[in-house]
N, C-alpha and C. Protein backbone atom coordinates (compact mmCIF):
# COMPACT_ATOMS: atom_id res chain seq x y z
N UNK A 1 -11.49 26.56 -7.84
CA UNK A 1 -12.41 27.61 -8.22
C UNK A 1 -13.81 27.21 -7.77
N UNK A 2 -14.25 28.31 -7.12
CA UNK A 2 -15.68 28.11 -6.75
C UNK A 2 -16.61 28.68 -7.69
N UNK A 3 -17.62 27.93 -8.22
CA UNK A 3 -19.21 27.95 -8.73
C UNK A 3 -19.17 29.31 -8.85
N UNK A 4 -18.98 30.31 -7.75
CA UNK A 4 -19.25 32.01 -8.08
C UNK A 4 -18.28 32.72 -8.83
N UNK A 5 -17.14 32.06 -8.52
CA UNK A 5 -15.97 32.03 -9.19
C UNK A 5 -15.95 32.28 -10.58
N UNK A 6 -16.77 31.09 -10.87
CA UNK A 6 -16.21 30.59 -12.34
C UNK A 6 -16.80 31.77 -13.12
N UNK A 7 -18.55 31.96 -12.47
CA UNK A 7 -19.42 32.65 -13.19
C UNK A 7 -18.88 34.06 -13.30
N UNK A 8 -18.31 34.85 -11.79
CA UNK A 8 -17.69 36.40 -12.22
C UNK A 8 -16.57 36.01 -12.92
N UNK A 9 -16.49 35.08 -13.61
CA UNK A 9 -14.71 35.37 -14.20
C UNK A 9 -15.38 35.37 -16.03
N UNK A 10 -16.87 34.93 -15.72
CA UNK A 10 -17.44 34.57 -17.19
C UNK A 10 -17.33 33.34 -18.35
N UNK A 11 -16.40 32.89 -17.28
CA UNK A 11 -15.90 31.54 -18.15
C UNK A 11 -17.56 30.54 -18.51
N UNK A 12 -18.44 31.20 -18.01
CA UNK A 12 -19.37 30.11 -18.15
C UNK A 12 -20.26 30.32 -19.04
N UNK A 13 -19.53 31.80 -20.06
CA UNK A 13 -20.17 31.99 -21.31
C UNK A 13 -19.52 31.92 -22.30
N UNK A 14 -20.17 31.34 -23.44
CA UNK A 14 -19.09 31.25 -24.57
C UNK A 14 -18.13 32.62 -25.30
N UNK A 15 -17.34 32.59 -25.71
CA UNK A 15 -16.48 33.41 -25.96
C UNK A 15 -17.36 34.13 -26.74
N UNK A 16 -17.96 34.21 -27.60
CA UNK A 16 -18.60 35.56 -27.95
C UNK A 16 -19.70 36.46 -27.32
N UNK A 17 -19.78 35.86 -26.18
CA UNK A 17 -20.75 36.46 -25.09
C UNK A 17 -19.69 36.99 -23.94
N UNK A 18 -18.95 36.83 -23.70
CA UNK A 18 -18.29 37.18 -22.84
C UNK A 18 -17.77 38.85 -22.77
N UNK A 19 -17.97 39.56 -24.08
CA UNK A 19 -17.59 41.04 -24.05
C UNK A 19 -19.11 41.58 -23.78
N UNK A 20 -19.68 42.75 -22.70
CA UNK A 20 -20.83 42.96 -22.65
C UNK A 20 -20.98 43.97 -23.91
N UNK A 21 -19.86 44.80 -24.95
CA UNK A 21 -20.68 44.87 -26.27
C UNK A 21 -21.05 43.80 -27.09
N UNK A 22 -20.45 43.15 -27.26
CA UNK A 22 -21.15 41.82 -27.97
C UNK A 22 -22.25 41.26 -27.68
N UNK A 23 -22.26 41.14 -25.95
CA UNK A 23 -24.12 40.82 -25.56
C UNK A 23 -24.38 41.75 -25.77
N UNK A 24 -24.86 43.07 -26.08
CA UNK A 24 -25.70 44.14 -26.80
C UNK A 24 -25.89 43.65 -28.31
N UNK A 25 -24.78 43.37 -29.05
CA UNK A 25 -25.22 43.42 -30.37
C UNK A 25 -25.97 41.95 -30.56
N UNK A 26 -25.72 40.43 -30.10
CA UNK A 26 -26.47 39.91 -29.86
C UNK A 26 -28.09 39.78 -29.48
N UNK A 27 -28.26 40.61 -28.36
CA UNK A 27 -29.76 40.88 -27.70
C UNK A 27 -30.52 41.63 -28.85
N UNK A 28 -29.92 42.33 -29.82
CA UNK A 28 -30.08 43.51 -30.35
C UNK A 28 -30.87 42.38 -31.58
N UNK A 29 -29.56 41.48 -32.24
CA UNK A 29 -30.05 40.91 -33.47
C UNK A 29 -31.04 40.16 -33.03
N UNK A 30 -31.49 39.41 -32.20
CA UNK A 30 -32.18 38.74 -31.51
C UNK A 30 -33.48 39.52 -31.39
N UNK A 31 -33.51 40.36 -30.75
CA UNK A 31 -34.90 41.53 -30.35
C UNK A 31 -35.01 42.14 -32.17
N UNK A 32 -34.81 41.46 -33.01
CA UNK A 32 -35.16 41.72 -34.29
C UNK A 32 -36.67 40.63 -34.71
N UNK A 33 -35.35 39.68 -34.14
CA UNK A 33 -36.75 38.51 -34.36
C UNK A 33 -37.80 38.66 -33.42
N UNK A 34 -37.79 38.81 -32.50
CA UNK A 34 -39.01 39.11 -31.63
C UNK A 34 -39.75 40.44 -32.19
N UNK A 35 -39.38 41.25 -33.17
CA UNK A 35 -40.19 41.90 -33.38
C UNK A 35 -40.98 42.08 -35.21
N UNK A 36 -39.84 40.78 -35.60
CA UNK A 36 -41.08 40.24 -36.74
C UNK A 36 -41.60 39.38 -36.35
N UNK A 37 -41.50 38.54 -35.17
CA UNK A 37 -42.61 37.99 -34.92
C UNK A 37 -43.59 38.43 -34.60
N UNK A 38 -43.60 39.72 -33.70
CA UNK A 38 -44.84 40.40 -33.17
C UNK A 38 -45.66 41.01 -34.16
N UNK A 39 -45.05 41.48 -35.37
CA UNK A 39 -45.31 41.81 -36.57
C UNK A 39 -46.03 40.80 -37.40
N UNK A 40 -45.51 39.51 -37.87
CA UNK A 40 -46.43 38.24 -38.33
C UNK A 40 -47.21 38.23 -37.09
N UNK A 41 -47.47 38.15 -36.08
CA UNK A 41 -48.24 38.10 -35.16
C UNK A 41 -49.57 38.97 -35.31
N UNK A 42 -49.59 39.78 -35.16
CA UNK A 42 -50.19 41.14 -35.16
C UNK A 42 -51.35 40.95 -37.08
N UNK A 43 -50.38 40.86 -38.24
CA UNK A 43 -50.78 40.27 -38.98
C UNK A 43 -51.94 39.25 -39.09
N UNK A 44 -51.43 38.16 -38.45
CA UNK A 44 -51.97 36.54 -38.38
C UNK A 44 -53.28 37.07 -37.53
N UNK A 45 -53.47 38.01 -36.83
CA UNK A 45 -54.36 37.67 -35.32
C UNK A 45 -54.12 36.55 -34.50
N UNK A 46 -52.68 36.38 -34.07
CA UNK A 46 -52.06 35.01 -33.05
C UNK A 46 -52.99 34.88 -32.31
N UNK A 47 -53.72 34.45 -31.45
CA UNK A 47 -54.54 34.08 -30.00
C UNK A 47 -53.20 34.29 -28.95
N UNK A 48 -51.66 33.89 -29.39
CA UNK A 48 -51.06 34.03 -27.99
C UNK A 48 -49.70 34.92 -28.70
N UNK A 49 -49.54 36.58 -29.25
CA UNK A 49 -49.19 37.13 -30.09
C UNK A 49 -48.13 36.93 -28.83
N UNK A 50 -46.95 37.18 -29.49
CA UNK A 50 -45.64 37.73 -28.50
C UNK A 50 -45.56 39.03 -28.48
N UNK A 51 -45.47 39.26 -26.57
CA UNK A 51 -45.15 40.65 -25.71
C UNK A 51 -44.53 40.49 -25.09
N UNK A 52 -43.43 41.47 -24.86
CA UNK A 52 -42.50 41.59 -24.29
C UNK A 52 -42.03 42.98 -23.11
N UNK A 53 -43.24 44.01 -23.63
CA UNK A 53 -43.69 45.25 -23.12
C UNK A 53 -44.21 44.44 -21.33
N UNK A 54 -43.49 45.19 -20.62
CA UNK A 54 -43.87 45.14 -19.07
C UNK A 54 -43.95 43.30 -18.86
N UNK A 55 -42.77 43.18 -19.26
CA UNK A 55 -42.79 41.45 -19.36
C UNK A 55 -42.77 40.97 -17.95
N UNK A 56 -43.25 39.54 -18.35
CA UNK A 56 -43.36 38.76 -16.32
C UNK A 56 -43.05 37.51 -17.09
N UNK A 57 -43.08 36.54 -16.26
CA UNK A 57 -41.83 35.51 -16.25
C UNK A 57 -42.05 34.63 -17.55
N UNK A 58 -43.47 34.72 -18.13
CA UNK A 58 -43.63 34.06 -19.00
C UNK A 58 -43.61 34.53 -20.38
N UNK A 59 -43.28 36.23 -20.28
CA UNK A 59 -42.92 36.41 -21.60
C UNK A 59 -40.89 36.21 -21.59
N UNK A 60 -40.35 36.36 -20.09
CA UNK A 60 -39.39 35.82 -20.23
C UNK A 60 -39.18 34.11 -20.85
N UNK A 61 -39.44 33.84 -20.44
CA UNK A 61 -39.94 32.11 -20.93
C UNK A 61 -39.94 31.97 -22.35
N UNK A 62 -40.69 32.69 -22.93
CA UNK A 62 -41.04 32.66 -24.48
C UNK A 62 -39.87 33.37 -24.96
N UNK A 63 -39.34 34.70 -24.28
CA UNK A 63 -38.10 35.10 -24.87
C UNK A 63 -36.52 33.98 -25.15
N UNK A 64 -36.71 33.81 -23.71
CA UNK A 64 -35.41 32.58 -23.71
C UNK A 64 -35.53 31.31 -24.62
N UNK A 65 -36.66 30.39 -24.05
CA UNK A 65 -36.84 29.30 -24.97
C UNK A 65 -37.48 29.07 -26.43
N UNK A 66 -37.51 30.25 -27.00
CA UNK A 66 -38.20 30.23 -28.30
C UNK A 66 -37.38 31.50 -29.41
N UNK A 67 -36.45 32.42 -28.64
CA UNK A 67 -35.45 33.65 -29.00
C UNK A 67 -34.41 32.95 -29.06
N UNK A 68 -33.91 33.19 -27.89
CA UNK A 68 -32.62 33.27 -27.63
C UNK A 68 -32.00 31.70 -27.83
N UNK A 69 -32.50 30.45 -27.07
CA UNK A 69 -31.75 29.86 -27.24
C UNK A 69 -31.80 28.66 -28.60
N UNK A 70 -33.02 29.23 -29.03
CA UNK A 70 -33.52 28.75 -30.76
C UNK A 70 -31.98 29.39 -31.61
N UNK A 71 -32.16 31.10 -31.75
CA UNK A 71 -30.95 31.33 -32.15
C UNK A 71 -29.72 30.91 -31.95
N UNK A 72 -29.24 30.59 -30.80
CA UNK A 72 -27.71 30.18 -30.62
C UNK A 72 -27.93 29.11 -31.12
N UNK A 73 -29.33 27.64 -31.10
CA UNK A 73 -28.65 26.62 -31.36
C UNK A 73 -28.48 26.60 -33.22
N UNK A 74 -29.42 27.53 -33.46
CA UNK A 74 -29.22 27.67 -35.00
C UNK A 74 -27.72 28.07 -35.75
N UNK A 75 -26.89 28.76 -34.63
CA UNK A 75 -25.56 28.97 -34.67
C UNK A 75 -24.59 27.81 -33.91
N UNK A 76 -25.01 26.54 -33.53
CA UNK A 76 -24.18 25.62 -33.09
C UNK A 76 -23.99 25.41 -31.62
N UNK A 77 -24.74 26.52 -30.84
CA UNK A 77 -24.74 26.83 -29.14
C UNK A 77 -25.68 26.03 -28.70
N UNK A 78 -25.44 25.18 -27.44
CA UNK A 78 -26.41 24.66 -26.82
C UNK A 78 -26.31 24.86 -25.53
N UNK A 79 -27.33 24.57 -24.28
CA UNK A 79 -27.26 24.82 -23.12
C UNK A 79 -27.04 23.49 -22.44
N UNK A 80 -26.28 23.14 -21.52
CA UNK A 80 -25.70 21.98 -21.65
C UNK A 80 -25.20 22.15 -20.20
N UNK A 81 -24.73 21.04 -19.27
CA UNK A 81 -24.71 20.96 -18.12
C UNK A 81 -22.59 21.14 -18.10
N UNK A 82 -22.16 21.88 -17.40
CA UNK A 82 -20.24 22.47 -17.28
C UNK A 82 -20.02 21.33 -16.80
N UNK A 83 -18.95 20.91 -17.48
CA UNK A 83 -18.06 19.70 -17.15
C UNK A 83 -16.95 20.47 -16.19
N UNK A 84 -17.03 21.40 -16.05
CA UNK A 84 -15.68 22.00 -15.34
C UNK A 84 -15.66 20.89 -13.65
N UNK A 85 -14.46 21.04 -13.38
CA UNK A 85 -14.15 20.06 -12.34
C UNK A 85 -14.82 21.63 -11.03
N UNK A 86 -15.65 21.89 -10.86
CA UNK A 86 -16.19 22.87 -9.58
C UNK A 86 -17.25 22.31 -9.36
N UNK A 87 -17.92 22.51 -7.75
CA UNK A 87 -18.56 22.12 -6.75
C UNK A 87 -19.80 23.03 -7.42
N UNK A 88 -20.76 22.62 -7.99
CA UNK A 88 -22.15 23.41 -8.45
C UNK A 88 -23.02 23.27 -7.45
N UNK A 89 -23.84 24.37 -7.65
CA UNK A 89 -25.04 24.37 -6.69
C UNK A 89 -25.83 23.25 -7.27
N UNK A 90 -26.62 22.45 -6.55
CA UNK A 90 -27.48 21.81 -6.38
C UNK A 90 -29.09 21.77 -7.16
N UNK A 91 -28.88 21.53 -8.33
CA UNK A 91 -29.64 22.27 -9.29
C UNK A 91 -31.61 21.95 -8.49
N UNK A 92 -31.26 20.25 -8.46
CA UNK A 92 -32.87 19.57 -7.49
C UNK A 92 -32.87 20.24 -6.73
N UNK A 93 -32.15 20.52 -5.66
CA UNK A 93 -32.40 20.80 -4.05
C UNK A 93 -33.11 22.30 -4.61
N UNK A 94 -32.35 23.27 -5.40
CA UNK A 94 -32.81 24.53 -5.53
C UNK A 94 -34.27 24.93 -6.41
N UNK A 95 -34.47 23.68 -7.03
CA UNK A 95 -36.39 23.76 -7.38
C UNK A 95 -37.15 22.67 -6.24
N UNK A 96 -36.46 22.09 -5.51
CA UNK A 96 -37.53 21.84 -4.62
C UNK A 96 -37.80 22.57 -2.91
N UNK A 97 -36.55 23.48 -2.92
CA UNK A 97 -36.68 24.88 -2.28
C UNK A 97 -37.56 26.04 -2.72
N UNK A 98 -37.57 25.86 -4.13
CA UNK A 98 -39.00 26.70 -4.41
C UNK A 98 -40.16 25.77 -4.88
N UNK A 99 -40.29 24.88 -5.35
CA UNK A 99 -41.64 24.09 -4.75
C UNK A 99 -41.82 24.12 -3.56
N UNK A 100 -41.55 23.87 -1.87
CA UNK A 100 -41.57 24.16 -0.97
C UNK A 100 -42.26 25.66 -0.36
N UNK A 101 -41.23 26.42 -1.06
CA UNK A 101 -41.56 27.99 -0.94
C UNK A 101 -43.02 28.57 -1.44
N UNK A 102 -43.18 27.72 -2.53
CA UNK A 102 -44.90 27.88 -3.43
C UNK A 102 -45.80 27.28 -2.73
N UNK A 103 -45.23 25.75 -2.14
CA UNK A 103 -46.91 25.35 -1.01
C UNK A 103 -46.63 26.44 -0.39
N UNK A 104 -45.77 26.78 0.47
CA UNK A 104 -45.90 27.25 1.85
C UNK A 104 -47.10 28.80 1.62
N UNK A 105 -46.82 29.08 0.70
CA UNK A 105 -47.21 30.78 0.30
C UNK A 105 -48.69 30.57 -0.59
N UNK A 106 -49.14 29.07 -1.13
CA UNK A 106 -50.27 28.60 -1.47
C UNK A 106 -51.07 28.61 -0.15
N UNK A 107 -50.74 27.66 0.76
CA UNK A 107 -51.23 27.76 1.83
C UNK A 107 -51.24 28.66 2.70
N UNK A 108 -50.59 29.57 2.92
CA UNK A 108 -50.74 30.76 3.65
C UNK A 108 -51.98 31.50 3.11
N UNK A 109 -51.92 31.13 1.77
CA UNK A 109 -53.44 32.45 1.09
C UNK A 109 -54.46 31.60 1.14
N UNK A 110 -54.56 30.22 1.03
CA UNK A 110 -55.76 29.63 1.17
C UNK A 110 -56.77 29.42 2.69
N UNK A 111 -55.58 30.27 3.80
CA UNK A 111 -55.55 30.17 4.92
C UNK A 111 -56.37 31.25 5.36
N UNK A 112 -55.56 32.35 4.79
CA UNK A 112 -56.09 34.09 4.17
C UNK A 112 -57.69 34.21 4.30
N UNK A 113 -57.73 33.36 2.73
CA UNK A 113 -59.22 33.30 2.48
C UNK A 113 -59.72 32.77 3.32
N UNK A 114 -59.74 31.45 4.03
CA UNK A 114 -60.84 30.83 4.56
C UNK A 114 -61.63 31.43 6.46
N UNK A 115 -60.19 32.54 6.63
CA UNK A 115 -60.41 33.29 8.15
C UNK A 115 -61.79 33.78 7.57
């Protein structure tokens, strides 16, 4: 089984994620807490309130690592590297393909500016 394999077959989510109604009712209980937090937020006057309205990568960020995978581990789930015997992508090579990709496109605009 190949890496793409494994993932369309879903095996690489735990069994209660694996029905896409269940990821609805999940996202659902989940987008509860994100919205008493925005609520204590809103309350408190946070300096860095949680939004999720017209989100970009860093309210993804705050969703995943502070939502989602807070909740699962509070339910016993962790994110954890597949022991499955398959050939994985290259987790280094594929952030230092986009470090690479970020000078290259840093320098292209600093290039930009200085014409």
């Amino acid at each position: 089984m190949t890496a793409r394999e494994f993932v369309k077959s879903g095996k690489h989510l735990p069994r209660p994620l694996r029905d896409f109604h269940d990821q609805k009712r999940l996202f659902k209980r989940i987008w509860q807490n994100v919205r008493n937090r925005q609520k204590q937020d809103a309350e408190s006057g946070s300096l860095l309130p949680v939004t999720l309205k017209d989100s970009n990568w860093i309210d993804c960020h705050i969703f995943v690592i502070d939502f989602f995978l807070w909740f699962m581990a509070l339910h016993g789930y962790t994110l954890q590297k597949s022991r499955q015997p398959i050939e994985f992508y290259d987790f280094d090579h594929a952030m230092r393909v986009f470090d690479e990709e970020q000078m290259q496109a840093l320098q292209a605009r600093i290039e930009s500016v200085s014409r």
